[in-house]
Protein backbone atom coordinates (compact mmCIF):
# COMPACT_ATOMS: atom_id res chain seq x y z
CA UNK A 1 163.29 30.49 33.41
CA UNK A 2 165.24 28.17 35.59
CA UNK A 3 165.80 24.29 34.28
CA UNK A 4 164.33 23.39 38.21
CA UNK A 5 160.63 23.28 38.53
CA UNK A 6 161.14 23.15 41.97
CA UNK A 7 161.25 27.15 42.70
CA UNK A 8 157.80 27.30 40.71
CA UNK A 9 156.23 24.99 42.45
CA UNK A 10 152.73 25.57 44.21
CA UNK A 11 151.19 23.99 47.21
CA UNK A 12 148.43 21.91 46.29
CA UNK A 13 144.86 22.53 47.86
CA UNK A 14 143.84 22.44 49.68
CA UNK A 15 146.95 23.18 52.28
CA UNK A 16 144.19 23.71 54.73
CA UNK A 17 141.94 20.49 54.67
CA UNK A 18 138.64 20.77 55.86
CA UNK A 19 135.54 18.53 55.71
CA UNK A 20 133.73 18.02 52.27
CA UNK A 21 131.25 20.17 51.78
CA UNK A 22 127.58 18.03 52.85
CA UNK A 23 125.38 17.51 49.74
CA UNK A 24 122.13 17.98 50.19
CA UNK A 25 118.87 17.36 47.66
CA UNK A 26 117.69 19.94 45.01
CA UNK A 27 114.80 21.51 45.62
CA UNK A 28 112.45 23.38 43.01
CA UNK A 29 112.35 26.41 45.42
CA UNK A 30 115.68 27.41 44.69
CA UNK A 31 114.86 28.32 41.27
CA UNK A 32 112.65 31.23 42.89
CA UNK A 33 115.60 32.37 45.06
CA UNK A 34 116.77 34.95 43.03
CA UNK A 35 119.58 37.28 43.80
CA UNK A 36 119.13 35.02 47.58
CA UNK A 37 121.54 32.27 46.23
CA UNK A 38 124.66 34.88 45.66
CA UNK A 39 126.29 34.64 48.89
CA UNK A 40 127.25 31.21 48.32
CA UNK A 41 129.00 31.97 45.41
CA UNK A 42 130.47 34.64 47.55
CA UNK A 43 131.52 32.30 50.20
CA UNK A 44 132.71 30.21 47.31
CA UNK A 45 135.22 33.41 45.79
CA UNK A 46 136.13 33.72 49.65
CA UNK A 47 137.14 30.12 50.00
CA UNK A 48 139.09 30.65 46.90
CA UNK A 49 141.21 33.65 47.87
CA UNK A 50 141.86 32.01 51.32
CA UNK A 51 142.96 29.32 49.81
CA UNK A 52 145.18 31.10 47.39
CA UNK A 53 146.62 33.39 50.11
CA UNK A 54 147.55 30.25 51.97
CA UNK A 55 149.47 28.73 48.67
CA UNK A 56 151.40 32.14 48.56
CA UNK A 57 152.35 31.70 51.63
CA UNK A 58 153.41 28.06 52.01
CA UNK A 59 155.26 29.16 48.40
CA UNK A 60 157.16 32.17 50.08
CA UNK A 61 158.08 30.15 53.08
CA UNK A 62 159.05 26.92 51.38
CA UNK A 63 161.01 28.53 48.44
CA UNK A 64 161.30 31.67 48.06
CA UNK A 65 162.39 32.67 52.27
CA UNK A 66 164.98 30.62 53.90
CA UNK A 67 162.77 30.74 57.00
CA UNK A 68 162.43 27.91 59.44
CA UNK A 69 161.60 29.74 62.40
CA UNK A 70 157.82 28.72 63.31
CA UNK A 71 157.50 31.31 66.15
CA UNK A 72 153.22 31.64 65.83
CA UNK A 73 151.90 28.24 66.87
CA UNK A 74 148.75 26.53 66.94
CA UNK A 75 147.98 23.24 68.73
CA UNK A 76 144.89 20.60 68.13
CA UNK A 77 145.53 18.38 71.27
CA UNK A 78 149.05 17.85 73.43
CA UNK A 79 152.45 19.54 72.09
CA UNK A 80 155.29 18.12 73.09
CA UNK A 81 157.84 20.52 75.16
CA UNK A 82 161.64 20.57 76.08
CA UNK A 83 163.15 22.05 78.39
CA UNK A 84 166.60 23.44 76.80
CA UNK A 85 169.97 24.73 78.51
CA UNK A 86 170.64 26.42 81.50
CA UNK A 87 167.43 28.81 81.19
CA UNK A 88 165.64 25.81 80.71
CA UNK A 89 164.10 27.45 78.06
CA UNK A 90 160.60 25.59 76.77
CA UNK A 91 161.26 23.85 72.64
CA UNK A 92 157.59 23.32 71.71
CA UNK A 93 156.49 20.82 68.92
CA UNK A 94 153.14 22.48 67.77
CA UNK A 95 150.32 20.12 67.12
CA UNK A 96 148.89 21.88 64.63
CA UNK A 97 149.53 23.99 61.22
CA UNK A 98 152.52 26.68 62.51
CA UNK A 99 153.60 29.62 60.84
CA UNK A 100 156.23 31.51 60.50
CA UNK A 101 155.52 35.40 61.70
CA UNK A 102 158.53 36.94 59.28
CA UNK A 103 156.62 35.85 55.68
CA UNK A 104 152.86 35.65 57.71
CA UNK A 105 152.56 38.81 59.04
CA UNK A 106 153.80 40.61 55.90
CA UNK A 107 151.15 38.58 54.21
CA UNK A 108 148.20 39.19 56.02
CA UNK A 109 149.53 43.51 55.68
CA UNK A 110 148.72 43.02 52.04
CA UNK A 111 145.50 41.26 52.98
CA UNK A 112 144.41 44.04 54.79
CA UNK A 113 146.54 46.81 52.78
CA UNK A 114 148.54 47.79 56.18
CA UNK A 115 152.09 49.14 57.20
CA UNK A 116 154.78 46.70 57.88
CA UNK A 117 157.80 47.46 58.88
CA UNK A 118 160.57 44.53 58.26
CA UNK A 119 163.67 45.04 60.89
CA UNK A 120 166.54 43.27 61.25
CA UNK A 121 170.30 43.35 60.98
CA UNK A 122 171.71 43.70 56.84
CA UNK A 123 171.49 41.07 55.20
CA UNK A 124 168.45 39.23 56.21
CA UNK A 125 166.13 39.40 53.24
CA UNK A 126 164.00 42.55 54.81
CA UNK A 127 164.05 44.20 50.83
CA UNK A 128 164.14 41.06 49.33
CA UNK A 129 160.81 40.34 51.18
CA UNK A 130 159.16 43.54 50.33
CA UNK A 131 159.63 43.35 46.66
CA UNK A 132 158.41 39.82 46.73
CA UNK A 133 155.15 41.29 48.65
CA UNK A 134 154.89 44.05 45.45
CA UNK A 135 155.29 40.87 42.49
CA UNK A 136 152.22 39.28 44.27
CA UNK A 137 150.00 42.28 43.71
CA UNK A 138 151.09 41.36 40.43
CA UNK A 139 153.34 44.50 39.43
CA UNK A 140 156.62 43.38 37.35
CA UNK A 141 159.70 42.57 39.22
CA UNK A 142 161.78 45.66 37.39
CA UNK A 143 158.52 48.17 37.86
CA UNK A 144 158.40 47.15 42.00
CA UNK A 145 162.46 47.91 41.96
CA UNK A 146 162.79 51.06 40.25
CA UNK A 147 159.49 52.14 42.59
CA UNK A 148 160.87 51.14 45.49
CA UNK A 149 161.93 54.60 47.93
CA UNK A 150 165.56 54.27 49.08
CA UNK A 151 166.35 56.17 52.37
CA UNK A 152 169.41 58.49 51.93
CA UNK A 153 170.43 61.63 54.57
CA UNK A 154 169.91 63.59 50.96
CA UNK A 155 166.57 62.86 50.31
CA UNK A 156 164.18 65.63 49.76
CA UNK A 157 160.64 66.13 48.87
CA UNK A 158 161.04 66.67 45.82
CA UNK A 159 163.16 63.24 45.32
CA UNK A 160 160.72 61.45 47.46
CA UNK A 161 157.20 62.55 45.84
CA UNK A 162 158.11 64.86 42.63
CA UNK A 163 158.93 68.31 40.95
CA UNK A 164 157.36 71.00 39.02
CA UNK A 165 157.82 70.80 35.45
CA UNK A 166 160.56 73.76 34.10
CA UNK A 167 158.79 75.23 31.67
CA UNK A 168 155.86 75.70 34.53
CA UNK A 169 158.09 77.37 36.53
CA UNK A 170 159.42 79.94 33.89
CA UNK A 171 155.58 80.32 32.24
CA UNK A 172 152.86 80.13 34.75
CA UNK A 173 151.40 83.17 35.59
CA UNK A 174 150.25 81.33 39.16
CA UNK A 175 150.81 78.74 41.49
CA UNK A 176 147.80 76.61 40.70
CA UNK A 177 148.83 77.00 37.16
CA UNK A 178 151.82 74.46 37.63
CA UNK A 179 152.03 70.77 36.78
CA UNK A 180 153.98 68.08 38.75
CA UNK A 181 155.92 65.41 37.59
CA UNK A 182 155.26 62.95 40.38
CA UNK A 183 157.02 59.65 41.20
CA UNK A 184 155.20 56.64 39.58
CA UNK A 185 155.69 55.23 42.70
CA UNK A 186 153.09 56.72 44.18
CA UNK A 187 150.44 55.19 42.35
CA UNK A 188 151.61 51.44 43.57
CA UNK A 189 149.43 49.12 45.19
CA UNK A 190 152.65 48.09 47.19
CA UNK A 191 154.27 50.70 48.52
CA UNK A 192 158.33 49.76 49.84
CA UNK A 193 160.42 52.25 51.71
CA UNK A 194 163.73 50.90 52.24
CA UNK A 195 165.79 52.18 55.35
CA UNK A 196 162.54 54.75 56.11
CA UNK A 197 165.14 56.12 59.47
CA UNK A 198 167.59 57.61 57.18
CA UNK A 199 165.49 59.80 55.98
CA UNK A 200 165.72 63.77 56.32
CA UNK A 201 163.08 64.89 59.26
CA UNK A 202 161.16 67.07 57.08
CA UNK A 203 161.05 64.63 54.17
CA UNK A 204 159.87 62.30 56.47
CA UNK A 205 156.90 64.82 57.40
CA UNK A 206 155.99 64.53 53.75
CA UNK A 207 156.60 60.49 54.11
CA UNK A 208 154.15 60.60 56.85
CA UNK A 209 151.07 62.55 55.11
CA UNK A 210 151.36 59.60 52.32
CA UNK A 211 151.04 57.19 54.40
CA UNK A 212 148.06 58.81 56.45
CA UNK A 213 145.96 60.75 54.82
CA UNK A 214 146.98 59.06 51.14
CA UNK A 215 147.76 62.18 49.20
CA UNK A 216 150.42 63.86 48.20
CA UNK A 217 151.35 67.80 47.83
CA UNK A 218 153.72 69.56 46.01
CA UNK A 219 153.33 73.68 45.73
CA UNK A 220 149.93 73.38 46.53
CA UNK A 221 149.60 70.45 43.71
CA UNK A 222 147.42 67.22 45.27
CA UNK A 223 148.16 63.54 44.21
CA UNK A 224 145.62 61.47 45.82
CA UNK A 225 147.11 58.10 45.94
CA UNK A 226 145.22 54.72 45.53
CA UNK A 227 144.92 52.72 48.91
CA UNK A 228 148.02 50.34 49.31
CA UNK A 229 149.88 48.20 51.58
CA UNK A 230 153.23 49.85 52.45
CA UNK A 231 156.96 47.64 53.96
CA UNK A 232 159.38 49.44 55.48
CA UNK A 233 162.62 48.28 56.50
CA UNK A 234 165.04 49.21 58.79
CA UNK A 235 168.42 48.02 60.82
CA UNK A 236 166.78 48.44 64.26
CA UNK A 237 163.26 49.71 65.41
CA UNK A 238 164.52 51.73 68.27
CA UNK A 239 163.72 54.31 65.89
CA UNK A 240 167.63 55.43 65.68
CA UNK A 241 169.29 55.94 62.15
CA UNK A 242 171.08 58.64 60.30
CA UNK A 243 167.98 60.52 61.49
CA UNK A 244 165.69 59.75 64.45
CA UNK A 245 161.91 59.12 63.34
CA UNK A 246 159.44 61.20 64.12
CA UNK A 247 157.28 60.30 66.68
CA UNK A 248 153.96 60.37 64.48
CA UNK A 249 155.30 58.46 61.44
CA UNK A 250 156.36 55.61 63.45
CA UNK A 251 152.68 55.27 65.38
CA UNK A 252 151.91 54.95 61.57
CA UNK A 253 153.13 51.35 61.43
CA UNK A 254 150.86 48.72 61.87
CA UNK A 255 153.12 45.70 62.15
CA UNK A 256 156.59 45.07 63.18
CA UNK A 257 158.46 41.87 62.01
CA UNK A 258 162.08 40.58 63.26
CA UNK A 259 164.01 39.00 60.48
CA UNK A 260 165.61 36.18 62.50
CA UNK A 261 168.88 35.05 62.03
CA UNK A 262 170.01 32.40 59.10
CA UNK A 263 170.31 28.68 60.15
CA UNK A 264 173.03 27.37 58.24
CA UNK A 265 171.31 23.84 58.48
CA UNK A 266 169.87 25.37 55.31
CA UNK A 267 173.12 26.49 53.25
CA UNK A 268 172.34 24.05 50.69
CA UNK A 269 169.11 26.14 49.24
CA UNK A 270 171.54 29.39 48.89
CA UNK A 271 174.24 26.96 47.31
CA UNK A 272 171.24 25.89 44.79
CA UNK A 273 170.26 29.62 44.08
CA UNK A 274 173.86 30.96 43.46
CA UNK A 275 174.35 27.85 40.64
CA UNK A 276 171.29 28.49 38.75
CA UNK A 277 171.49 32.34 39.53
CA UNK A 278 168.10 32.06 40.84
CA UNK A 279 165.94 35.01 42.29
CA UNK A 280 162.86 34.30 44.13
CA UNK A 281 161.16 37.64 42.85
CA UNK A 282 161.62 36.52 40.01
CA UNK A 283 160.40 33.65 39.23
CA UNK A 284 157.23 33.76 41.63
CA UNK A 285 154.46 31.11 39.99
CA UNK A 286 151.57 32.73 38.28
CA UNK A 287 148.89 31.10 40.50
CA UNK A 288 149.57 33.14 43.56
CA UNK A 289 149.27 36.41 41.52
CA UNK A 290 146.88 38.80 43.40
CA UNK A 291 145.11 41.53 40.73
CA UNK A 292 143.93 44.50 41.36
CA UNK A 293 140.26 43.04 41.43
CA UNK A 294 141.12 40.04 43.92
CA UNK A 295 143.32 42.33 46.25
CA UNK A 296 139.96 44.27 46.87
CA UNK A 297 137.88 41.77 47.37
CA UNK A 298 140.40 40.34 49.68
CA UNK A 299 140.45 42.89 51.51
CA UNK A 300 136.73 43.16 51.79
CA UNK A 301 136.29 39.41 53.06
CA UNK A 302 139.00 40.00 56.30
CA UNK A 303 137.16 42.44 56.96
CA UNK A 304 133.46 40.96 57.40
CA UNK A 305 135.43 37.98 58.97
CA UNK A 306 132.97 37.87 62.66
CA UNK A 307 134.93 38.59 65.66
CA UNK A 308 132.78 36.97 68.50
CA UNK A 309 131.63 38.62 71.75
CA UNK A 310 133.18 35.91 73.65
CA UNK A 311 136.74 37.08 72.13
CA UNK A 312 136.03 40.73 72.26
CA UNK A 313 135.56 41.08 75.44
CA UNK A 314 138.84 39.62 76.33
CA UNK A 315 140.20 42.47 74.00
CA UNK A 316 138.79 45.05 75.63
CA UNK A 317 139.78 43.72 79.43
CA UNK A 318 143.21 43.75 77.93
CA UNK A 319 143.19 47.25 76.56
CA UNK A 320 142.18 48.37 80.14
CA UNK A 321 145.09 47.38 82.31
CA UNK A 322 147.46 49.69 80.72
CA UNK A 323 146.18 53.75 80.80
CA UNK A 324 145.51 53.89 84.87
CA UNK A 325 147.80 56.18 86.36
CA UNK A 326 146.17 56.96 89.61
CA UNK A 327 148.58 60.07 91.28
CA UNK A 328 148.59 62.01 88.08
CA UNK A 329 145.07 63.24 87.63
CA UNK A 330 143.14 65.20 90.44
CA UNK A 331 139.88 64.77 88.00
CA UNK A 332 139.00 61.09 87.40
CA UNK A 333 138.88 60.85 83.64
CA UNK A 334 142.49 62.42 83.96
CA UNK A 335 144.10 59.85 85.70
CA UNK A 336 146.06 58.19 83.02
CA UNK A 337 149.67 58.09 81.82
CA UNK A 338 148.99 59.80 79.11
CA UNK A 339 148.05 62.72 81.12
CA UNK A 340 151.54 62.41 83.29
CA UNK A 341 153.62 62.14 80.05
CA UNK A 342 152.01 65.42 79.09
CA UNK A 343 152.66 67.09 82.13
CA UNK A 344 156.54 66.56 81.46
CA UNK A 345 156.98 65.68 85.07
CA UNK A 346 159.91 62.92 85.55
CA UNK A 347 158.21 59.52 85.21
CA UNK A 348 160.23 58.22 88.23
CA UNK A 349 158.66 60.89 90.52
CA UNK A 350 154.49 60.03 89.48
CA UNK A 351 155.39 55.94 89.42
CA UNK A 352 156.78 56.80 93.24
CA UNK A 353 153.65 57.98 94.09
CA UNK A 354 151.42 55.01 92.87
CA UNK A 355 152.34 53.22 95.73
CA UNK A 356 148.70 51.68 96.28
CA UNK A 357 148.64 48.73 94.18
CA UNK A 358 150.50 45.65 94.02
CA UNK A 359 152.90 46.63 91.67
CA UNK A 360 154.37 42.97 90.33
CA UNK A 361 150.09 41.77 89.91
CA UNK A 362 149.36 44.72 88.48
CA UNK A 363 150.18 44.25 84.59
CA UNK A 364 149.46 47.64 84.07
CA UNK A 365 153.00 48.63 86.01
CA UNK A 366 154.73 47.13 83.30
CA UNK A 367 154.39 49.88 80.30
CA UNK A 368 154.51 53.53 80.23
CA UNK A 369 151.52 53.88 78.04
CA UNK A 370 148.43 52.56 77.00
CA UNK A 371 146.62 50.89 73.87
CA UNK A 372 145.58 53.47 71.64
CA UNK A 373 142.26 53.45 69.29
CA UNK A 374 144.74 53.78 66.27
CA UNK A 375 146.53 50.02 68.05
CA UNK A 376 143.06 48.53 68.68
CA UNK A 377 141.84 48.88 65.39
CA UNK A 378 144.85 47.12 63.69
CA UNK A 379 144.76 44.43 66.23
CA UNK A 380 140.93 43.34 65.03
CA UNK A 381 142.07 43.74 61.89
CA UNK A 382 145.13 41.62 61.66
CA UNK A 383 143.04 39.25 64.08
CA UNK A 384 140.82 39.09 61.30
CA UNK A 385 142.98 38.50 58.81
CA UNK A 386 144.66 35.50 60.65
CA UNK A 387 141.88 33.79 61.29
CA UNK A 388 140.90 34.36 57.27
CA UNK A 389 144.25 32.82 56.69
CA UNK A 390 143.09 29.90 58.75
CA UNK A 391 140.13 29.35 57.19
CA UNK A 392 138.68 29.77 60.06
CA UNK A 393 134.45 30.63 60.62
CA UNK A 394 135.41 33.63 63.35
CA UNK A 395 138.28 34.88 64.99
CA UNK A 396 139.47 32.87 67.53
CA UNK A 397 141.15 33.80 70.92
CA UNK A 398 144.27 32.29 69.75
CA UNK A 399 144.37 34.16 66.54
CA UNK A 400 144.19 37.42 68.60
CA UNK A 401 146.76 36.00 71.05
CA UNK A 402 149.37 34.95 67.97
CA UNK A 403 149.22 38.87 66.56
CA UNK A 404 148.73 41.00 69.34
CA UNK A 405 152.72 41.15 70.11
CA UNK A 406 153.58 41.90 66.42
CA UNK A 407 151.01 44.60 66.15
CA UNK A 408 151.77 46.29 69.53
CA UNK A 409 155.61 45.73 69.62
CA UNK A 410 156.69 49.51 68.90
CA UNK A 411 153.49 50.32 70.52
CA UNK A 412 153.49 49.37 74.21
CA UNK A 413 156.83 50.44 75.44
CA UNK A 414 157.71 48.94 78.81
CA UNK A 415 159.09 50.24 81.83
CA UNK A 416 161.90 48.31 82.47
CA UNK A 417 162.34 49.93 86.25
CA UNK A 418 158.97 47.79 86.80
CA UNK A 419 158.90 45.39 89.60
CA UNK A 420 158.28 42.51 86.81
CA UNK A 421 161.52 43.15 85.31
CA UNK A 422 163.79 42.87 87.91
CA UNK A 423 162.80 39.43 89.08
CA UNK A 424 165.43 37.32 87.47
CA UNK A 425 162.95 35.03 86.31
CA UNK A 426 161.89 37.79 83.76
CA UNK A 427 165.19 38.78 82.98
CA UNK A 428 164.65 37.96 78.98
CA UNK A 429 161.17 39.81 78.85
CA UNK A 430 163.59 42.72 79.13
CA UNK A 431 165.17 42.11 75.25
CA UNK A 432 162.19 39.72 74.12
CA UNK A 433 159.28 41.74 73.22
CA UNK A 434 157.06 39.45 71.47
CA UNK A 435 157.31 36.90 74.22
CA UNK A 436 156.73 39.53 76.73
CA UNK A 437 153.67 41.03 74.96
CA UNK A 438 152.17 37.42 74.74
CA UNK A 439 152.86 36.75 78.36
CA UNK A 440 151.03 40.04 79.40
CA UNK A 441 147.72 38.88 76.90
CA UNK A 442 147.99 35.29 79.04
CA UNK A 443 148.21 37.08 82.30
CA UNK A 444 145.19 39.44 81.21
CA UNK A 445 143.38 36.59 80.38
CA UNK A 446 144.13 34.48 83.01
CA UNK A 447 142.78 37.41 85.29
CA UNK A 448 139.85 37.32 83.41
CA UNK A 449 138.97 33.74 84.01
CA UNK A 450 139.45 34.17 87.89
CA UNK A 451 137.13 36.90 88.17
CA UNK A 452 134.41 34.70 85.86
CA UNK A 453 133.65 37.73 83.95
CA UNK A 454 132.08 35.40 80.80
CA UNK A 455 129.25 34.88 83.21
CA UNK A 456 129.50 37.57 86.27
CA UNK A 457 129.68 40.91 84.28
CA UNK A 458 126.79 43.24 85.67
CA UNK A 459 128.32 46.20 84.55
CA UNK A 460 127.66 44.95 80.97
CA UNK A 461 124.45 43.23 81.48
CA UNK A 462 123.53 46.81 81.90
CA UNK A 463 125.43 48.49 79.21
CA UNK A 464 123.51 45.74 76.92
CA UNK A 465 120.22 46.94 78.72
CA UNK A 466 121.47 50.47 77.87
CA UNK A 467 121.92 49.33 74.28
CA UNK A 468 118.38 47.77 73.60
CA UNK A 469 117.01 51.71 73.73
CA UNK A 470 115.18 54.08 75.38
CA UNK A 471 112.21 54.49 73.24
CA UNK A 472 109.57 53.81 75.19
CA UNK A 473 111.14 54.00 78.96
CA UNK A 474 108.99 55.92 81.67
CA UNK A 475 110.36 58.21 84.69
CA UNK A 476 110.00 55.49 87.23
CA UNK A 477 112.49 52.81 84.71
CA UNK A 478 114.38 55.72 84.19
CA UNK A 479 115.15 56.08 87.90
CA UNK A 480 114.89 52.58 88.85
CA UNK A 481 118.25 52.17 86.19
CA UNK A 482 119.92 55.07 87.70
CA UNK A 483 119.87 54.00 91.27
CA UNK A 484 120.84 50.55 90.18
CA UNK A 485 124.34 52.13 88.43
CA UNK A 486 124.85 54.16 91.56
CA UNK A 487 124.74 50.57 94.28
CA UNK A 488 126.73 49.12 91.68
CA UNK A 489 129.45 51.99 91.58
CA UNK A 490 128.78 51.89 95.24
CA UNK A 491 129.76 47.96 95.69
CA UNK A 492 132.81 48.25 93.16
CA UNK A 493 135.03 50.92 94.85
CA UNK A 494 133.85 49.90 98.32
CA UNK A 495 137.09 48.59 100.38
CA UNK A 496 139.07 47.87 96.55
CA UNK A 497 142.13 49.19 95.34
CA UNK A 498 141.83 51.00 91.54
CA UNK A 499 142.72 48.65 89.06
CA UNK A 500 142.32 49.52 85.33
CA UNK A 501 139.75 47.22 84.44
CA UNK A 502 137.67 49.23 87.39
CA UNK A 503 138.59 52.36 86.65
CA UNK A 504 137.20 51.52 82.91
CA UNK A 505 134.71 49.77 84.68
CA UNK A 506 133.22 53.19 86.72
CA UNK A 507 133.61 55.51 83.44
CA UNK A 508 131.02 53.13 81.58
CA UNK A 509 128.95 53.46 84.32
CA UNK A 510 129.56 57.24 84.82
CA UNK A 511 128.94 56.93 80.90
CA UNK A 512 125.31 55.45 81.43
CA UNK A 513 124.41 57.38 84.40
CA UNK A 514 124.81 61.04 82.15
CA UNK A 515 122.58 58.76 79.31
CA UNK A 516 119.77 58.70 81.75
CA UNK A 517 119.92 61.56 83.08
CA UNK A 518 120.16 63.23 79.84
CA UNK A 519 117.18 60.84 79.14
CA UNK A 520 115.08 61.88 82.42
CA UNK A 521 115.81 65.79 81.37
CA UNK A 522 114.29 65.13 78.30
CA UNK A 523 111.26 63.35 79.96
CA UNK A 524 110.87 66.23 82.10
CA UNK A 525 110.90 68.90 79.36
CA UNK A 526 108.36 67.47 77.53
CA UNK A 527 104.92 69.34 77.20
């Protein structure tokens, strides 16, 4: 143990103040309530593993990380700005609790048992991080080291997930019939994978079923593995390497996190370390110690964190700027990108022929793909777990707006022949993809605003009508609802260019329109 307290010590709570709880009056009733009173001990264990999550963190960031960098900001009220160097590059002073996205968004991974992958040049702390991230699930220091995966050009399956015993080999009289020594690491809770893009392409197909479909297979042998958060590191996330990674197994990572250089303002704290031969791993306080029981229901209270309608809507307006591709689908539903990058045609020759739309206001023009399902998902869910983090009631649109470039960095690649890139004004969005991403989100919203679509939205005042049921509906509604979808198709393409929020737009209403007619069919066929 060290002879300085200091690396042991924990924030006190709360780090997140909030107002006293209001006490209220007993009343006799409430001895009648039953199994009624649990969820306020249930909001009670939530408040406690918020709170503890947040003392990890502040512990991590304060001791344990050399990492000053507050790059996710919040404000409550005016932040002061400065405008820096020739760039004139904006230094904000956040007026409110900041974080710091290299120790955050590994955090909130383990809160909601996802993949991060840590990159950065050698020597930043990307392993040192991961291990730490494996101690707080509360697995030894040596046990989280010796399971750790190392990436070598050697690496085979066998070295990555196990072998068949010998004397199986020589006396089994089948397949089935032999046993597999498999790598203890595979039953972690934290999974680490250090330098993932030198491993072998095949190994890394073995890599990839692990970390998808949570089993493992050797000669026919299964291992299901328990559910886990995994970190990855690697020198770059161009995806380069001793070997290139496959396509699939990177679309596998849910987060990407920069590890930022070292300010040696802070030389002293590595001075300090090196004269008491201190490890942060090592010496990680007790209190902040996730077990197995808390990491679940951790995990289960992100989750049911509400994400309101209000928020989710600005999500999905988002997610619909980037899949239009109008010249590369004769059928409507196929005009997407995804569609031209299929067709192997050169991307150069189908952008040429989108020559209808304003091509620096359309956002869309920036990327050469869209938002998958897979990318939505993790967005919520790392939404949720921010505002969690927060202590928050909901998730907020600033939660979703502080994530959404670390969850869709390798995700949305940009077309750097855009328009938008060439203006010199936009020069860094080229290298700086978290900014970029975040700029896009503003724009989106922005957009959103101007077209008033909180309050002017007919195409989902119907989609909610849609959603209340049909039970009950007669011909005439029926109809009635049908002609109304086909004015309002009607009104939206008349005189308009395609956008992607209309071209989502019309398939939701091409979407309702089958509903009811399905609906009349059935009316029809009815005795």
């Amino acid at each position: 143990m060290t002879r300085f307290p200091f690396f042991q010590r924990v924030s006190a709570a709360p780090t997140t103040p909030r107002p006293a709880p209001v006490s209220r009056n007993f009343d006799i009733a409430e001895l009648y309530d039953g199994p009624l009173a649990l969820p306020a001990a249930a909001e009670e264990g939530q408040s406690r593993l918020d709170e503890k999550l947040r003392q990890a963190y502040f512990w991590i960031v304060n001791t344990a990380i050399i990492s000053p960098h507050y790059d996710i900001e919040y404000d409550d009220g005016p932040a002061p700005q400065f405008q820096v160097g020739d760039s004139k590059r904006l230094l904000t002073l956040p007026s409110a609790q900041s974080y710091s996205s290299y120790v955050l968004l590994p955090l909130l991974a383990f809160a909601t048992r996802s993949k991060c992958l840590f990159v950065g040049g050698p020597g930043r702390g990307k392993t040192a991080s991961a291990i730490l991230m494996g101690v707080l699930a509360g697995s030894p220091v040596r046990e989280v080291r010796r399971a750790m995966q190392h990436g070598h050009p050697q690496m085979t399956i066998a070295d990555l997930l196990g072998n068949p015993l010998p004397a199986d080999l020589v006396s089994a009289q089948s397949v089935d019939a032999i046993r597999i020594a498999w790598r203890p690491w595979l039953g972690m809770r934290v999974k680490i994978v250090d330098e993932y893009n030198r491993i072998p392409t095949r190994t890394q197909s073995a890599l990839l079923t692990v970390m998808g479909d949570n089993y493992a297979e050797v000669l026919g042998q299964i291992y299901e593995c328990p559910s886990a958060a995994w970190y990855l590191t690697a020198n770059d996330d161009a995806g380069g390497g001793t070997y290139q990674v496959i396509e699939a197994l990177r679309d596998r990572i849910d987060v990407v996190v920069q590890a930022l250089s070292f300010n040696p303002r802070f030389l002293d704290e590595l001075i300090l370390r090196i004269e008491e031969n201190v490890r942060p791993e090592e010496v990680v306080p007790r209190e902040i110690l996730f077990d197995e029981t808390e990491v679940d229901q951790l995990v289960a209270a992100v989750r049911a964190m509400p994400l309101l309608p209000e928020v989710r809507h600005r999500i999905e307006f988002f997610a619909s700027q980037f899949e239009l591709m109008e010249p590369a689908g004769a059928t409507f539903e196929y005009m997407s990108k995804d569609t031209a990058r299929l067709s192997g045609v050169d991307w150069a020759q189908v952008t040429a022929a989108d020559g209808g739309r304003d091509r620096l206001k359309d956002i869309g023009t920036q990327t050469l793909n869209g938002v998958s399902v897979r990318n939505l998902m993790t967005l919520v869910s790392f939404s949720k777990a921010m505002a969690f983090f927060r202590g928050a009631d909901a998730v907020g649109l600033e939660d979703v707006r502080q994530v959404l470039p670390f969850v869709l960095r390798d995700k949305l690649h940009p077309d750097r022949d855009a328009p938008f890139f060439g203006l010199p004004e936009n020069a860094a969005y080229r290298t700086d993809a978290i900014a970029w991403l975040r700029h896009l989100f503003d724009l989106s919203c922005e957009e959103y605003d101007r077209l008033d679509l909180d309050r002017n939205d007919p195409v989902r005042d119907l989609a909610q009508q849609f959603a209340a049921g049909l039970d009950g509906l007669g011909e005439r509604e029926v109809r009635t609802r049908l002609t109304q979808i086909e004015r309002l198709i009607e009104e939206r393409v008349s005189g308009r260019k395609l956008y992607g929020p209309l071209y989502d737009e019309l398939l939701h209403l091409k979407y309702l329109h089958q509903r009811y007619t399905n609906y009349l069919a059935w009316l029809g066929s009815r005795p």
